[in-house]
C-alpha atoms as a PDB file:
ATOM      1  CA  UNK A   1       0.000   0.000   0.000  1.00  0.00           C
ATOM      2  CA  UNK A   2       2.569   1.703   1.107  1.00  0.00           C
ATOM      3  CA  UNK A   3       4.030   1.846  -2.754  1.00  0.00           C
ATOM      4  CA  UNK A   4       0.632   2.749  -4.152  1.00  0.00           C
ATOM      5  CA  UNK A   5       1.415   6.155  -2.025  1.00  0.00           C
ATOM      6  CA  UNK A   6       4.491   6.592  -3.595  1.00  0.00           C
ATOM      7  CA  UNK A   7       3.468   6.349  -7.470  1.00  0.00           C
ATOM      8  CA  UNK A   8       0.887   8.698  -6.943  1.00  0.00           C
ATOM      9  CA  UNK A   9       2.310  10.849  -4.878  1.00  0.00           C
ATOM     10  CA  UNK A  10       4.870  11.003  -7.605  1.00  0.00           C
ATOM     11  CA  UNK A  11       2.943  11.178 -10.690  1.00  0.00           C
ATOM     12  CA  UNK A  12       0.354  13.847  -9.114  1.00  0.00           C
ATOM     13  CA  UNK A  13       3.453  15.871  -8.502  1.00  0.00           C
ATOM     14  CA  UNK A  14       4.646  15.311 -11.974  1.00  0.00           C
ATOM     15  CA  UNK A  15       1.580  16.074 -13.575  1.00  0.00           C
ATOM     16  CA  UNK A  16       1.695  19.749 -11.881  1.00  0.00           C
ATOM     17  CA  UNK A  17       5.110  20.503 -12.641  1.00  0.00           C
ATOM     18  CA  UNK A  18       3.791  19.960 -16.085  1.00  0.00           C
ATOM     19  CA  UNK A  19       0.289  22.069 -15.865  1.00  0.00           C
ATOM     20  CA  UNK A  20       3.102  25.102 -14.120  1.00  0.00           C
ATOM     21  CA  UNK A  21       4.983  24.831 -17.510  1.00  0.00           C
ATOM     22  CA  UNK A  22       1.360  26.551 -19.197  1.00  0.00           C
ATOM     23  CA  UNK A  23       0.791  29.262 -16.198  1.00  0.00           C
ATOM     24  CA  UNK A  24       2.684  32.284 -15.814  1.00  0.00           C
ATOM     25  CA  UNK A  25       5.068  32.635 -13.076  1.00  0.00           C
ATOM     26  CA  UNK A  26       3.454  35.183 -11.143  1.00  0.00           C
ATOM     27  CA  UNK A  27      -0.180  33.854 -11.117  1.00  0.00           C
ATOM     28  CA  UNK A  28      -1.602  33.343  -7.706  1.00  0.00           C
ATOM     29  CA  UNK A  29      -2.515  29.626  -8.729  1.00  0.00           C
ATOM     30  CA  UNK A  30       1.084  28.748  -9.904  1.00  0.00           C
ATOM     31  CA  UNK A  31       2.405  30.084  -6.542  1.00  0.00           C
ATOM     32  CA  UNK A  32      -0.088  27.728  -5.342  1.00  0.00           C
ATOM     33  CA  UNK A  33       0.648  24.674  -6.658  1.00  0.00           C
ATOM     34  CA  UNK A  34       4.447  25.524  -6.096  1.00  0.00           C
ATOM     35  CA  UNK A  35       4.221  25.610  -2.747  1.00  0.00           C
ATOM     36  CA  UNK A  36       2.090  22.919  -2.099  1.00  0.00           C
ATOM     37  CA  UNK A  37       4.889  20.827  -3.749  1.00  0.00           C
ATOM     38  CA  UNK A  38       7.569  22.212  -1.631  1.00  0.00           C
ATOM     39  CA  UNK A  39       5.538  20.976   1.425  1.00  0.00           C
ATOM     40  CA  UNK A  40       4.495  17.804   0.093  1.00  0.00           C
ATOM     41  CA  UNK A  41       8.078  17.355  -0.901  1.00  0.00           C
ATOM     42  CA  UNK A  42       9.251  18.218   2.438  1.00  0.00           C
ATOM     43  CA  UNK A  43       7.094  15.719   4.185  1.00  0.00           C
ATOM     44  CA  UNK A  44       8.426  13.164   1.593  1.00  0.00           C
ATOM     45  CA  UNK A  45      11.957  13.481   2.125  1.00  0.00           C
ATOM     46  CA  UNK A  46      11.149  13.217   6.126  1.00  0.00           C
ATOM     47  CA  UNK A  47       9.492  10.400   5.647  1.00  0.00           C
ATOM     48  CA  UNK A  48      12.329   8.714   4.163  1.00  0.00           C
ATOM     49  CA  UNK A  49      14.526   9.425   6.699  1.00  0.00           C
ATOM     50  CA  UNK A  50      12.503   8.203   9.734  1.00  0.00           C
ATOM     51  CA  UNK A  51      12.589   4.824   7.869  1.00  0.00           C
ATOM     52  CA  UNK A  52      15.686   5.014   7.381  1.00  0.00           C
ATOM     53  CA  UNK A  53      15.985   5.659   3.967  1.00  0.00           C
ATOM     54  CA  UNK A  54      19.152   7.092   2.155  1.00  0.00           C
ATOM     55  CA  UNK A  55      18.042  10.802   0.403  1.00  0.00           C
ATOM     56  CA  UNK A  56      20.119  11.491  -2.865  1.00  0.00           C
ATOM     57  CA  UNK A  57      20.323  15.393  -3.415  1.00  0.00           C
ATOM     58  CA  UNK A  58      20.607  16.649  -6.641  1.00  0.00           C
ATOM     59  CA  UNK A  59      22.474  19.300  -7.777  1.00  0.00           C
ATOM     60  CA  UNK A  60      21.532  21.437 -11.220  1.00  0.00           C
END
């Protein structure tokens, strides 16, 4: 179950990075959305870690 979480945590997240690509930067509803995947991100990463999971940071 635990999985089934995980895909669509990750494809919902997906899916709105996409939708941001079509909404100008400074619209209320793409400050939105980018926030809400900074928390839910967030809460991911912790997650991992109180499992003990190994987080891989990526650097652009």
């Amino acid at each position: 179950m635990k999985d089934d979480y995980k895909k669509m945590y990750l494809h919902l997240f997906n899916a709105v990075t996409d939708a941001l690509a079509f909404i100008p930067e400074d619209n209320r509803a793409a400050q939105l959305l980018r926030t809400a995947q900074m928390v839910c991100e967030e809460l991911y990463i912790r997650q991992g870690e109180e499992e003990g999971g190994k987080i891989i940071h990526f650097i652009k």
